[in-house]
Protein backbone atom coordinates (compact mmCIF):
# COMPACT_ATOMS: atom_id res chain seq x y z
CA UNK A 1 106.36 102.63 128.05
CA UNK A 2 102.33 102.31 128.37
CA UNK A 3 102.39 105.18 129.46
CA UNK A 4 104.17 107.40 127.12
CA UNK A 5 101.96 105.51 124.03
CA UNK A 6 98.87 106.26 125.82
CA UNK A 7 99.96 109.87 125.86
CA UNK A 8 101.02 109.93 122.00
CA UNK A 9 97.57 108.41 121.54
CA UNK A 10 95.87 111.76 123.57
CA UNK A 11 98.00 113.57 120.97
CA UNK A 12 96.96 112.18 118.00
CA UNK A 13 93.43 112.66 119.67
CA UNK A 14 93.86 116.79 118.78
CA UNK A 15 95.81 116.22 115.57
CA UNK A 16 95.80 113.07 114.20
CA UNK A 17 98.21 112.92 111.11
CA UNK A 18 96.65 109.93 109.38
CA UNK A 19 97.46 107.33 112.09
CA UNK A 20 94.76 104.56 111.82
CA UNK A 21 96.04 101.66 114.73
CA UNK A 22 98.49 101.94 117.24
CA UNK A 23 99.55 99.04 119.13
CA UNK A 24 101.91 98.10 122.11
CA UNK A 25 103.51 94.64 122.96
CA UNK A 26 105.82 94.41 125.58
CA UNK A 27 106.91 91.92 128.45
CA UNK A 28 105.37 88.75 126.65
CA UNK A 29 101.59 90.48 125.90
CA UNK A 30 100.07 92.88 123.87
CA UNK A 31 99.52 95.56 126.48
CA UNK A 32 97.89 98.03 124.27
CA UNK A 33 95.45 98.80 120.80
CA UNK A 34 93.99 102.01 119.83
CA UNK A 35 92.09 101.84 116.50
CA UNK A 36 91.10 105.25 114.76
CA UNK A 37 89.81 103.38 111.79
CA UNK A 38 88.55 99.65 111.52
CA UNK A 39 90.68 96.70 112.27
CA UNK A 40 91.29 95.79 109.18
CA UNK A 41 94.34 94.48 106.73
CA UNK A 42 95.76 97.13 105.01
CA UNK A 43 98.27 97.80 102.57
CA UNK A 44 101.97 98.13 104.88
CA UNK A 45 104.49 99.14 101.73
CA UNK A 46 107.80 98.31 102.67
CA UNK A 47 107.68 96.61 105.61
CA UNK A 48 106.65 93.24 103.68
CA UNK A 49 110.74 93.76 102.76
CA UNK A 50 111.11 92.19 106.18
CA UNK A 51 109.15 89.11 105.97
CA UNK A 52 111.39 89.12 102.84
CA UNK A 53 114.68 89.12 104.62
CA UNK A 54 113.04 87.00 106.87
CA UNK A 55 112.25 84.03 104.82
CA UNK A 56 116.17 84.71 103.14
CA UNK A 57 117.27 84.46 106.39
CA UNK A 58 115.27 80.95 107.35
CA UNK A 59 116.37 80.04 104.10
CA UNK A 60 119.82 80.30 104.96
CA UNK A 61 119.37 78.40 107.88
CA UNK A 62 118.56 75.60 105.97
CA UNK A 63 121.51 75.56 103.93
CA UNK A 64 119.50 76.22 100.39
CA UNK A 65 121.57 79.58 100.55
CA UNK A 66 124.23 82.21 101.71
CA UNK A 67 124.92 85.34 102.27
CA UNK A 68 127.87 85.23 99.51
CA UNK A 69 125.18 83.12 97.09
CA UNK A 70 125.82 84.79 93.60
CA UNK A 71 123.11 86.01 91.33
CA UNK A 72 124.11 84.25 88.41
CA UNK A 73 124.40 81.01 90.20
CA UNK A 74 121.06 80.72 91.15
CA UNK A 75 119.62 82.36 87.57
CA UNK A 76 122.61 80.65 85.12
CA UNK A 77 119.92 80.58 82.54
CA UNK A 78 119.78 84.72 82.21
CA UNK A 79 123.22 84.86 81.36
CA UNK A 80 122.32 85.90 77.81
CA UNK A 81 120.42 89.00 79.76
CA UNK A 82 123.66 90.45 81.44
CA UNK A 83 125.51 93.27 79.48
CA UNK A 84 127.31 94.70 82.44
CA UNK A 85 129.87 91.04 83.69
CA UNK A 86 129.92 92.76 86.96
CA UNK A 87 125.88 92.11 87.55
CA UNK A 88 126.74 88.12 87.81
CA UNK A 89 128.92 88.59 90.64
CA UNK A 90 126.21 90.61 92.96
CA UNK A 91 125.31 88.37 96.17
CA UNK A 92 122.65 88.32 98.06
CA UNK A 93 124.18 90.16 101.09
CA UNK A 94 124.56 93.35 98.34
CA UNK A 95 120.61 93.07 97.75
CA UNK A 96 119.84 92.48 101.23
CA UNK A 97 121.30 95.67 102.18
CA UNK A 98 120.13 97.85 99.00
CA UNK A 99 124.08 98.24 97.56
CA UNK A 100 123.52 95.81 94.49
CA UNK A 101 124.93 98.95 92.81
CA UNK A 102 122.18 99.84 90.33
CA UNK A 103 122.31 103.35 92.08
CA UNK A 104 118.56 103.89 90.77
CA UNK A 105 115.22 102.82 92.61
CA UNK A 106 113.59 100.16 90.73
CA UNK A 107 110.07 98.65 90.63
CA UNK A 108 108.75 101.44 92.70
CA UNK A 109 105.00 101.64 92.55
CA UNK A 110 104.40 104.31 90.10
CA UNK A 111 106.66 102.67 87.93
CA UNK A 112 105.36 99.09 88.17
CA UNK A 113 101.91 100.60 87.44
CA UNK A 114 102.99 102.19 84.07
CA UNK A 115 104.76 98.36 83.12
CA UNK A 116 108.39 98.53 84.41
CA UNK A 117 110.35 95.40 84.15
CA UNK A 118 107.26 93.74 82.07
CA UNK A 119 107.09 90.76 81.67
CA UNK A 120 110.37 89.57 83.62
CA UNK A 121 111.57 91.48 86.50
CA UNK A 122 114.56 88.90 87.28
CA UNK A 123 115.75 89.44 83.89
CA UNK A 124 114.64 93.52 83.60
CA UNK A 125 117.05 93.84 86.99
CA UNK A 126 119.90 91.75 85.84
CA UNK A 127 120.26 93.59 82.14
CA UNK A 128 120.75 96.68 83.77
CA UNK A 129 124.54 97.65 84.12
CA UNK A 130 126.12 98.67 87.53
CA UNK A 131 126.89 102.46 88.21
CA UNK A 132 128.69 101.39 91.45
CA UNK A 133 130.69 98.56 92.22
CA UNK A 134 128.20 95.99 94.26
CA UNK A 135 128.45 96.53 98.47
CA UNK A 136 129.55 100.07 98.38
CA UNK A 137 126.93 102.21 98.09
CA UNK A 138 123.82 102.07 99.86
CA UNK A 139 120.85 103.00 97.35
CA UNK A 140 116.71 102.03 98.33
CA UNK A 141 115.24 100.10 95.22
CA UNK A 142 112.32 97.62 95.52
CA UNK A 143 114.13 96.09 92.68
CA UNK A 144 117.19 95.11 95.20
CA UNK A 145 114.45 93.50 97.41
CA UNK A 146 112.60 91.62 94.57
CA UNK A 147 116.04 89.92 93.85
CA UNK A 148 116.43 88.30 97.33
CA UNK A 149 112.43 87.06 97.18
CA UNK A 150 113.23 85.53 93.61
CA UNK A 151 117.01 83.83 94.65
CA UNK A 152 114.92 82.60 97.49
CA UNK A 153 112.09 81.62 95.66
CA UNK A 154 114.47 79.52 93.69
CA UNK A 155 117.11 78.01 95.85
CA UNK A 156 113.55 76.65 98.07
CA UNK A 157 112.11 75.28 95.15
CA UNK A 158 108.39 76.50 96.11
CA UNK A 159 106.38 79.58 95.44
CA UNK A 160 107.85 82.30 97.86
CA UNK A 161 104.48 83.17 99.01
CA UNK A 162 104.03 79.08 99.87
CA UNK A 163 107.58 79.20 102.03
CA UNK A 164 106.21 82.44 103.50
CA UNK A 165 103.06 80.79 104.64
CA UNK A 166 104.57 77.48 105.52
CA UNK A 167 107.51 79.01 107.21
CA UNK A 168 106.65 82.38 108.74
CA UNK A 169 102.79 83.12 109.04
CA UNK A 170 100.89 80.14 109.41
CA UNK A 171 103.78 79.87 112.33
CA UNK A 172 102.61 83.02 113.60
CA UNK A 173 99.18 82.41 113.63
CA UNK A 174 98.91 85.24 110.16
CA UNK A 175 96.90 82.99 107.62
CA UNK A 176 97.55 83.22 104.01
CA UNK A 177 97.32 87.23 103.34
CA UNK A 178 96.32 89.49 100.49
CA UNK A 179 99.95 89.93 98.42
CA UNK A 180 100.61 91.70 95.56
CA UNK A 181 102.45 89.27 92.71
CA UNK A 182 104.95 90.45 89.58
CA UNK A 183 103.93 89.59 86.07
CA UNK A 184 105.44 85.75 86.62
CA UNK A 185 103.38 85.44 89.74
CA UNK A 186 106.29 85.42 91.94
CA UNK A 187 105.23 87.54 95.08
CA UNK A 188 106.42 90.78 94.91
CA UNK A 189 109.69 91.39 97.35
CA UNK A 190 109.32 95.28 97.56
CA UNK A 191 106.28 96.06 98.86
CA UNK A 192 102.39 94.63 98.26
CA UNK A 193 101.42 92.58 101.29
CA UNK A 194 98.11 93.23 103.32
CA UNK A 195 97.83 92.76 107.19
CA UNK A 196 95.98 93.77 110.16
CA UNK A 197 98.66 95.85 112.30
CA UNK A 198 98.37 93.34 115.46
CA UNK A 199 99.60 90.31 112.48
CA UNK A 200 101.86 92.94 111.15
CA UNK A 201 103.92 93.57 114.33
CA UNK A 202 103.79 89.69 114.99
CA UNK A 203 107.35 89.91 113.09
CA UNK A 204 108.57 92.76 115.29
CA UNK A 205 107.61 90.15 118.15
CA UNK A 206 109.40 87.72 116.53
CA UNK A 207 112.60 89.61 116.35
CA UNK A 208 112.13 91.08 119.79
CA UNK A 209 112.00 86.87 120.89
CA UNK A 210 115.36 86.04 118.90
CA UNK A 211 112.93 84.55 116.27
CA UNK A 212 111.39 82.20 118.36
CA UNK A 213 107.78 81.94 118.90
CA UNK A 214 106.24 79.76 121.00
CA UNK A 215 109.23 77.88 121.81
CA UNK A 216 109.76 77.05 118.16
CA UNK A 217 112.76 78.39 116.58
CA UNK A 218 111.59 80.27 113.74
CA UNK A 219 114.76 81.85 112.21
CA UNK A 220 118.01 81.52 114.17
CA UNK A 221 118.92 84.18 116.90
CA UNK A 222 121.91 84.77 114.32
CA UNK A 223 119.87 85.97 111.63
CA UNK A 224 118.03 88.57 113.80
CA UNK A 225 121.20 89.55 115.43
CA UNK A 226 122.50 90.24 111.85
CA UNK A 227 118.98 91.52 110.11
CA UNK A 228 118.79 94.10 113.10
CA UNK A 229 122.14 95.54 113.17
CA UNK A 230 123.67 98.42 110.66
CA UNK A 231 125.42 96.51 107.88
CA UNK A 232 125.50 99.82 105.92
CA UNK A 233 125.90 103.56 105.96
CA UNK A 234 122.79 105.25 104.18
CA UNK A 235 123.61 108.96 103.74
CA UNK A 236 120.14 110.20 103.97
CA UNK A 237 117.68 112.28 106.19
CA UNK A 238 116.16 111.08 109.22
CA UNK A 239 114.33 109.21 110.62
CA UNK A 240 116.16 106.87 107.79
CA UNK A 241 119.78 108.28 108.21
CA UNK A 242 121.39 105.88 111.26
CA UNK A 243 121.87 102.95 108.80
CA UNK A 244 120.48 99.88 107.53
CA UNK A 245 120.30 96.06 108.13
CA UNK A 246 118.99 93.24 105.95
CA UNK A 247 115.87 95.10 105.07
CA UNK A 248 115.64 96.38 108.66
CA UNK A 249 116.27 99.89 109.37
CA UNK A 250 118.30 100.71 112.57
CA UNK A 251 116.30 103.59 115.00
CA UNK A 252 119.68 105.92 116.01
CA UNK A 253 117.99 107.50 118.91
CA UNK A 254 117.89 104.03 121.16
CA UNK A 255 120.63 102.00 121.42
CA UNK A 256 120.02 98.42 120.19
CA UNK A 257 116.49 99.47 118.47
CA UNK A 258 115.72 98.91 114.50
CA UNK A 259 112.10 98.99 112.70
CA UNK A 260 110.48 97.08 109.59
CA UNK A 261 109.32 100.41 108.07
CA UNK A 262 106.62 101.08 105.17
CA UNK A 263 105.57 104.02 103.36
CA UNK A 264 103.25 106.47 105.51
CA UNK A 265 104.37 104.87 108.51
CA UNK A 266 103.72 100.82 108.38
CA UNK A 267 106.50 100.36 111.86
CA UNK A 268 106.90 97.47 113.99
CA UNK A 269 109.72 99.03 115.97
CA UNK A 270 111.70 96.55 117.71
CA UNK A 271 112.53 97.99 121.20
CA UNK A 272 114.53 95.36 123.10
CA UNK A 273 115.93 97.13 126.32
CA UNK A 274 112.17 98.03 126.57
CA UNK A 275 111.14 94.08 125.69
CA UNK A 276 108.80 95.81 123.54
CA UNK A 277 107.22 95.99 119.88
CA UNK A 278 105.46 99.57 119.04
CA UNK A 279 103.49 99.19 115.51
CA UNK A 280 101.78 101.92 113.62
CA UNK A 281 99.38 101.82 110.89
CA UNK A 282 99.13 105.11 108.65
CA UNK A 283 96.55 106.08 105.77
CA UNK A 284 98.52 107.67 102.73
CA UNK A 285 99.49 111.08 104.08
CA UNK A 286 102.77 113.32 103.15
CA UNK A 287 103.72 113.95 106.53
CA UNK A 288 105.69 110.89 107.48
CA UNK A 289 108.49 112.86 109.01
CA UNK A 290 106.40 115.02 111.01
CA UNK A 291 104.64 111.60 112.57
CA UNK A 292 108.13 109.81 112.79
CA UNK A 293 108.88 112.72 114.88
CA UNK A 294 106.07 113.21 117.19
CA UNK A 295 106.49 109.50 117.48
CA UNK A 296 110.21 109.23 118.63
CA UNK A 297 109.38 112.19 120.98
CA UNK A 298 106.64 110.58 122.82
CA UNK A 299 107.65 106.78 123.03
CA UNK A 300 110.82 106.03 121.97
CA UNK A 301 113.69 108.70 123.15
């Protein structure tokens, strides 16, 4: 596997796409770092969904939560918000996997910037009404992803970004990161969260270990199991078309494999019949396919 990174590194050498860090942990140590910009924490998009689902998932370990929790059980008081009945019987499990049934991405970045879902995103999301019925349809919103960081945020009783720290990256040896808030200070679910790629893929490692670290049992080998593994179909191009988890994406090309993925290419692709975690960090480029590919050609297939 060294071997094959250390040749997609020559390649990026001649025609480097926008890839700033690639890094390579496999067999219990970080075997390999190439940095064509500074080491520093960037902005990795989407892939903060997966500390998301992660602190859901350590969440539900702890009995605050399920996967069947209801919406309007953990925000009664928004009732007076809901026009569409069907919106109070959403569960978690339908925004974990992006089938809430919206049908629409919401809270996107351009959006957010112009003021959608000001001043109250929980109760922006739950006034919409449903164009599908809730677990059928696969559709990628931040919104969906907000939802589980606010029901979580909740049912803990803390600030999300406190349970995150307490829970998942002081454990990990993070610190308390740069994240992007809503307009209640709530951190934001979809997408927002700043970290050094080698910190970033430390959740990749995580999942790789059955969510152990250090001997401590982080989140339960059941949750990773279930966060890794296609819950549902997604209908859409590659490299995004084999399915998706709990804000996981599966990797169709190697049995067993699935990635936290963010915009431009933020991966920590969890490889475990390699017992390996690749992670890439990307600038903002338009050419995420063509990287995804070079990527699966030279390391993963």
């Amino acid at each position: 596997m060294k071997t094959k990174v250390e040749a997609y590194i020559e390649a990026l050498k001649l025609e480097n796409p926008g890839v700033e860090a690639v890094a390579l942990y496999q067999n219990g140590e970080l075997v390999l770092e190439h940095y064509f910009k500074p080491h520093l924490p960037r902005l990795i998009y989407s892939h903060t969904k997966s500390f998301i689902s992660t602190a859901a998932g350590i969440a539900i370990d702890e009995g605050r939560l399920s996967l069947d929790t209801r919406v309007i059980d953990v925000f009664p008081e928004y009732a007076e918000h809901i026009t569409d009945e069907r919106v109070k019987n959403i569960r978690l499990r339908h925004f974990l996997t992006m089938s809430s049934g919206f049908g629409e991405a919401l809270l996107m970045s351009s959006n957010r910037r112009k003021g959608e879902g000001y001043p109250d995103y929980v109760g922006y999301m739950l006034s919409k009404e449903l164009k599908y019925e809730s677990g059928t349809k696969f559709h990628y919103s931040n919104g969906d992803t907000h939802m589980v960081g606010c029901m979580t945020e909740r049912a803990v009783g803390m600030p999300l970004l406190q349970y995150c720290h307490d829970r998942i990256f002081s454990k990990l040896g993070i610190g308390f990161p740069a994240w992007e808030t809503d307009p209640n200070g709530t951190a934001f679910g979809g997408s927002g969260l700043y970290l050094t790629i080698t910190d970033m893929m430390k959740l990749g490692i995580l999942y790789l270990n059955n969510g152990a670290w250090n001997g401590e049992q982080i989140v339960s080998a059941e949750w990773v199991k279930a966060a890794g593994s296609k819950q549902i179909n997604t209908d859409i191009a590659e490299p995004w078309s084999s399915g998706y988890g709990y804000q996981f994406w599966t990797v169709g090309q190697r049995e067993g494999a699935f990635r936290a993925d963010g915009a431009y290419g933020q991966y920590s692709i969890v490889l475990p019949d390699k017992n390996a975690v690749l992670a890439t960090q990307c600038s903002e480029f338009n050419r995420v396919k063509e990287f995804a590919d070079q990527l699966i050609e030279y390391t993963i297939v």
